[in-house]
C-alpha atoms as a PDB file:
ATOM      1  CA  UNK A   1      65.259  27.177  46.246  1.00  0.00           C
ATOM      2  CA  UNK A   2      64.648  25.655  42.747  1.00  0.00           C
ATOM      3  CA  UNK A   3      66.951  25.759  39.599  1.00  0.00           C
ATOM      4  CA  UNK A   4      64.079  26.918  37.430  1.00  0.00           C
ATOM      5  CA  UNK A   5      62.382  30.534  38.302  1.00  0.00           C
ATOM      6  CA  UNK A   6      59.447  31.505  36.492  1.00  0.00           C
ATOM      7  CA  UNK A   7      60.375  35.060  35.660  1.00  0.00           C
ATOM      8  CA  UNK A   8      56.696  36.568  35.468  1.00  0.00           C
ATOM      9  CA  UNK A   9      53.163  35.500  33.817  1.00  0.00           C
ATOM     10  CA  UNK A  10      54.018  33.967  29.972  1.00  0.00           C
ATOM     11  CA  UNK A  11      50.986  35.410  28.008  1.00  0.00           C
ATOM     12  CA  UNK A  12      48.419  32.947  25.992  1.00  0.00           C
ATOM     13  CA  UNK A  13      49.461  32.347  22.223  1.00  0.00           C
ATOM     14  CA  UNK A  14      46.522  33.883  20.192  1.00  0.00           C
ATOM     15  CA  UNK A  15      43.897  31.576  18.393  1.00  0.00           C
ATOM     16  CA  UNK A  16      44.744  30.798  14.628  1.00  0.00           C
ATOM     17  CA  UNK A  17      42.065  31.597  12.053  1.00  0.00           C
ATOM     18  CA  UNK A  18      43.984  30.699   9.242  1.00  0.00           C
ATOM     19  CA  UNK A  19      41.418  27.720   9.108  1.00  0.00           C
ATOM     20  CA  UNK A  20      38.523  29.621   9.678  1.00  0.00           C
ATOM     21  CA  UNK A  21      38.174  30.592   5.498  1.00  0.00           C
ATOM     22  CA  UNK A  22      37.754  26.357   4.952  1.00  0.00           C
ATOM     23  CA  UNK A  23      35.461  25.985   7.692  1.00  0.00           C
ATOM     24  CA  UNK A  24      32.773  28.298   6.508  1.00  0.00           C
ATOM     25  CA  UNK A  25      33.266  27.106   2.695  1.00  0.00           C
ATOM     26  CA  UNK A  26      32.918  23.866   4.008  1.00  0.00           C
ATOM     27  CA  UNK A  27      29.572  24.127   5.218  1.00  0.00           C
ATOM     28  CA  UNK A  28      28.406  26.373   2.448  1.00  0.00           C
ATOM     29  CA  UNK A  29      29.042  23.814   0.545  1.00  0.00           C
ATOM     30  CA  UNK A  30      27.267  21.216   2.324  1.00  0.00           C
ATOM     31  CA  UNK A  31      24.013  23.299   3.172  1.00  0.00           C
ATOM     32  CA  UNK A  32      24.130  23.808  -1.210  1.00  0.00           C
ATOM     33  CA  UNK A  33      24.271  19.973  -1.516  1.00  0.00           C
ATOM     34  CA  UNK A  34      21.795  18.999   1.207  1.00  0.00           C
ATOM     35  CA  UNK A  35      19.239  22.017   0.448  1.00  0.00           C
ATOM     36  CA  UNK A  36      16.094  21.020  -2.373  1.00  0.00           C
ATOM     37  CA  UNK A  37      15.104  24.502  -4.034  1.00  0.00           C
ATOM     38  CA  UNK A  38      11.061  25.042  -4.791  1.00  0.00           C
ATOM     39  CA  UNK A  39      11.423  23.832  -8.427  1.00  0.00           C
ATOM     40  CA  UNK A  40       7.537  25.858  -9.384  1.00  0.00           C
ATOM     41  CA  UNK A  41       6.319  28.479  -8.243  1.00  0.00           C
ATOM     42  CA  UNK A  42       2.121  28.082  -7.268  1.00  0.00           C
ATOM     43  CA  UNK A  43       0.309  30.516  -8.988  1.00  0.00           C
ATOM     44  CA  UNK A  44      -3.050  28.739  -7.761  1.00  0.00           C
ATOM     45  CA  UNK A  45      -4.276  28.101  -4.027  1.00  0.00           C
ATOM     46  CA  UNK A  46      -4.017  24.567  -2.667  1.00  0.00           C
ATOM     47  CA  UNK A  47      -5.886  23.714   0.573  1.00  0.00           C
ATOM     48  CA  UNK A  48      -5.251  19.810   0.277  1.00  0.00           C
ATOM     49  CA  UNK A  49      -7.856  17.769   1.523  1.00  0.00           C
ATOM     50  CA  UNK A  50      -7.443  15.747   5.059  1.00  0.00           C
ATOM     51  CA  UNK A  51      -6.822  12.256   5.046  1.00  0.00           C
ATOM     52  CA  UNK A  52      -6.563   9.351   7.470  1.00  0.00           C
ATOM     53  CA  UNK A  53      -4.563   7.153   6.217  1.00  0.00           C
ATOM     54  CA  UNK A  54      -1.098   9.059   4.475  1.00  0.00           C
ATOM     55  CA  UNK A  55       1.656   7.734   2.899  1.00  0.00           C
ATOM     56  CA  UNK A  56       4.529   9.857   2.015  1.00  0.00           C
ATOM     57  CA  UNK A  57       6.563   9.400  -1.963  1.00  0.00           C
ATOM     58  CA  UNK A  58       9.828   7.321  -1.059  1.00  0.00           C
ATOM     59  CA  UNK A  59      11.574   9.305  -4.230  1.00  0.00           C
ATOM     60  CA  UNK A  60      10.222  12.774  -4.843  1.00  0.00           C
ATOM     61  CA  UNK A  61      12.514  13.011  -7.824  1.00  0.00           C
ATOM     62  CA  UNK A  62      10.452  10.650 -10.175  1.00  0.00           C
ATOM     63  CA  UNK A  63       7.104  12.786  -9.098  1.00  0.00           C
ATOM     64  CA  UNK A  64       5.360  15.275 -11.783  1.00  0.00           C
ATOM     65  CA  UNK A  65       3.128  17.463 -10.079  1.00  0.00           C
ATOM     66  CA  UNK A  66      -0.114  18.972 -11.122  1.00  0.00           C
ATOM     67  CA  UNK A  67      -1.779  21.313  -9.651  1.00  0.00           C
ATOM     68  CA  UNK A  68      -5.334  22.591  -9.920  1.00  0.00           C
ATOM     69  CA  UNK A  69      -7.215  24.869  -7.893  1.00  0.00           C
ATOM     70  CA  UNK A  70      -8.370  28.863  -7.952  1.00  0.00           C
ATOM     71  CA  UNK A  71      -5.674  31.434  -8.992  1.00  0.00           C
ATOM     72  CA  UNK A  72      -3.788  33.534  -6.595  1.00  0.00           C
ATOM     73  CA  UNK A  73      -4.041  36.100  -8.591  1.00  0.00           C
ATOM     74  CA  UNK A  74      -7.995  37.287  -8.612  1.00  0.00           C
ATOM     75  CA  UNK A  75      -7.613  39.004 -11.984  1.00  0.00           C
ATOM     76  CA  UNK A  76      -7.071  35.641 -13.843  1.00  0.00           C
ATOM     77  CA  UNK A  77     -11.009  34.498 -11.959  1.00  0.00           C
ATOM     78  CA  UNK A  78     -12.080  32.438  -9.846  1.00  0.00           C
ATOM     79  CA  UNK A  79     -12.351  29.474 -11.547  1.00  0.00           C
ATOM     80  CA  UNK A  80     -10.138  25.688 -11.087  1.00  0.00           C
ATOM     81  CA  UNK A  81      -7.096  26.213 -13.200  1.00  0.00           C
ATOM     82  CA  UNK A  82      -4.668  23.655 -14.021  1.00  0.00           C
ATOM     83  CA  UNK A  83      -0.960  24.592 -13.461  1.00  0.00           C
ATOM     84  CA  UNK A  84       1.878  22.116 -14.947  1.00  0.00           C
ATOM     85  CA  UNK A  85       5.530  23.329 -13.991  1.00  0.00           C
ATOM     86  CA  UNK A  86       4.971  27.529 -13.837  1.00  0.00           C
ATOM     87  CA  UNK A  87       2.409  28.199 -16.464  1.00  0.00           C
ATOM     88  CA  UNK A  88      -1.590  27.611 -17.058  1.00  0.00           C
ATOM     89  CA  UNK A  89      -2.823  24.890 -19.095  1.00  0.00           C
ATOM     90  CA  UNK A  90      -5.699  22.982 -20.374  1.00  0.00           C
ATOM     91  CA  UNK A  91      -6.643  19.155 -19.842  1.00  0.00           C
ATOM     92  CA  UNK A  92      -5.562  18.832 -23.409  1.00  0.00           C
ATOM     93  CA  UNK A  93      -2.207  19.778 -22.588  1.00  0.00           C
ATOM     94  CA  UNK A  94      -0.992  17.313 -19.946  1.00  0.00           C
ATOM     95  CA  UNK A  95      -0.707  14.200 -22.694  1.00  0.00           C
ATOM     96  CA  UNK A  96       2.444  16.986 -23.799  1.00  0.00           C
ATOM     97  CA  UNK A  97       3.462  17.360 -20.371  1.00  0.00           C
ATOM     98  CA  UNK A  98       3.535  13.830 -19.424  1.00  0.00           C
ATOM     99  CA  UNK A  99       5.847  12.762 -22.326  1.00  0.00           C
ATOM    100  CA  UNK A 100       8.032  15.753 -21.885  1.00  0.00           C
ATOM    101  CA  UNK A 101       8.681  14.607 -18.201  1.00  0.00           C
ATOM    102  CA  UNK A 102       9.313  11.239 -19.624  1.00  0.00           C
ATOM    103  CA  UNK A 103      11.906  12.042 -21.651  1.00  0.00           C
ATOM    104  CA  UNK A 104      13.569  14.395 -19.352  1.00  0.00           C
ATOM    105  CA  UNK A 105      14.286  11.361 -16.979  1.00  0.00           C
ATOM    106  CA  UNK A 106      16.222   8.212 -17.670  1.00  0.00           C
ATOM    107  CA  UNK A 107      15.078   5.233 -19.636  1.00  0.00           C
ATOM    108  CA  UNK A 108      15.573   2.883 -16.273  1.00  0.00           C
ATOM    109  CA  UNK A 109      13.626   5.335 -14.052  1.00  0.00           C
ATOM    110  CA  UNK A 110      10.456   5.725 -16.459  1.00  0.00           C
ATOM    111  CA  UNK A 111       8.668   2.736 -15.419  1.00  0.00           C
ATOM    112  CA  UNK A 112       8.814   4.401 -12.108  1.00  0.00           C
ATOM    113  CA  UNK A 113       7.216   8.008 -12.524  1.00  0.00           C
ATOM    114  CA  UNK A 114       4.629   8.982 -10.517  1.00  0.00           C
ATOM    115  CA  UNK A 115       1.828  11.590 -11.142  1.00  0.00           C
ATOM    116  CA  UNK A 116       0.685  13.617  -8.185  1.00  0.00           C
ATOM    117  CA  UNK A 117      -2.153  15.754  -8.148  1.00  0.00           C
ATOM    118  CA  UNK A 118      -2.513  18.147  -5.840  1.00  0.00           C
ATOM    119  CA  UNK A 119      -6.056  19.685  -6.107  1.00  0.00           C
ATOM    120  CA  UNK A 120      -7.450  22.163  -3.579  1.00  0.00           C
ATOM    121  CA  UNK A 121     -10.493  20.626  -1.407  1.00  0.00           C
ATOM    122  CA  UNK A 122     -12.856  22.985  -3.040  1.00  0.00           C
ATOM    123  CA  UNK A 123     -12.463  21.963  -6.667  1.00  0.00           C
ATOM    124  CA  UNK A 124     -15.197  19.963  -8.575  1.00  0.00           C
ATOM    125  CA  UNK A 125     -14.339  16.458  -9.333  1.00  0.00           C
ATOM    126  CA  UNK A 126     -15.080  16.892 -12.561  1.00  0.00           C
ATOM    127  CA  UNK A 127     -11.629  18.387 -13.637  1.00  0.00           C
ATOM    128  CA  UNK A 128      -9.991  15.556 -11.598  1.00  0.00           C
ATOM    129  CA  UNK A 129     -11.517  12.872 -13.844  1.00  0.00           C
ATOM    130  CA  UNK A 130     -10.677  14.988 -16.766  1.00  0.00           C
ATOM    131  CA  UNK A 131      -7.254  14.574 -15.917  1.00  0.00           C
ATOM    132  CA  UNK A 132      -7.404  11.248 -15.102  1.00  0.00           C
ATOM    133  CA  UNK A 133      -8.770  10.443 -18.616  1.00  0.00           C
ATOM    134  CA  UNK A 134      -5.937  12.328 -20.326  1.00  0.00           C
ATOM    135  CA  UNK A 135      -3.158  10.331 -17.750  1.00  0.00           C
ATOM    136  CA  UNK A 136      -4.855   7.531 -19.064  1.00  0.00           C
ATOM    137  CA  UNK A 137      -4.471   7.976 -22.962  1.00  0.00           C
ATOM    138  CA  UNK A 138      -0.583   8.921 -22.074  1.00  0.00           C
ATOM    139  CA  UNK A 139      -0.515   5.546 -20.083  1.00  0.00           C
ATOM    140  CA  UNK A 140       0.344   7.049 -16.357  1.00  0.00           C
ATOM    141  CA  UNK A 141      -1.223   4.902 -14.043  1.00  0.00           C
ATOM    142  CA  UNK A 142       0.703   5.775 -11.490  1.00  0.00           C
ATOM    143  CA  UNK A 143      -1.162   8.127  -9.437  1.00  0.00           C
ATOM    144  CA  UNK A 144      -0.594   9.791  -6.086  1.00  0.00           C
ATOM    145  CA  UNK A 145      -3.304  12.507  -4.410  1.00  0.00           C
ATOM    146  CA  UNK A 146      -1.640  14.776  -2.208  1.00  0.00           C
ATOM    147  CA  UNK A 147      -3.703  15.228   0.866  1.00  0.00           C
ATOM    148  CA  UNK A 148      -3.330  16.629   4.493  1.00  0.00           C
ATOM    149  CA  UNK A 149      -2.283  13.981   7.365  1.00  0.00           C
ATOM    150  CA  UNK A 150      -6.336  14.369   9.896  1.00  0.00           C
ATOM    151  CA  UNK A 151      -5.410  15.497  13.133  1.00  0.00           C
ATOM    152  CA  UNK A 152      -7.364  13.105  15.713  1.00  0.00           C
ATOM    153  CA  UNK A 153      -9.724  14.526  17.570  1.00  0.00           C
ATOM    154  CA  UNK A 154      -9.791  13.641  21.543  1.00  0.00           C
END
């Protein structure tokens, strides 16, 4: 016989959740941090042209977007429009647009700004070297065309 006698089963001691509260604040708080939100909403549609050779923007931070293509909406026509941040514009307008994203940046990272238009396949290039012209009196140079990675055929 031993000394020691088990006297019956001993139950398991129950799981803590006192911990559980941080856990699930923690990763809230990480899926806020790592998460981008849509900064615009598209109010025109954007079937990007295909391209072979793509390159994607290292910082998408220093990027202004413009966008230019038919309206969603029908009742607005069916015409190109230009859309800078959430509203409609004309060509006239971007020189305004342009310095305003300038000066909402930081005097290091202006040198590095990037335009990128992203024009629907369908649009005339006529608007495209409108805008160019106006990026050009504003002194962007920088420009980027957003465009479709071509899927090679077998």
């Amino acid at each position: 016989m031993s000394k020691f006698k088990k006297e019956g089963k001993k139950e398991l001691p129950t799981i803590s959740t006192a911990s559980l509260p941080d856990i699930i604040f923690m990763l809230l708080f990480f899926f806020m941090v790592s998460t981008t939100m849509r900064e615009t909403d598209l109010f025109v549609k954007i079937n990007a042209p295909e391209a072979t050779e793509v390159q994607k923007l290292e910082k998408k931070s220093l990027v202004s977007f413009i966008y230019v293509g038919p309206p969603l909406n029908k009742k607005l026509g069916t015409e190109p429009r230009i859309q800078l941040n959430d509203s409609f514009h004309v060509v006239d307008d971007i020189v305004s647009f342009i310095e305003n994203e300038r000066e909402a940046r930081d005097e290091v990272d202006r040198k590095f700004l990037t335009t990128s238009l992203k024009v629907d396949k369908d649009v005339k290039m006529g608007i495209v070297t409108d805008i160019k012209q106006e990026l050009r009196k504003v002194g962007a140079f920088k420009i980027s065309y957003s465009t479709r990675k071509k899927m090679e055929e077998k």
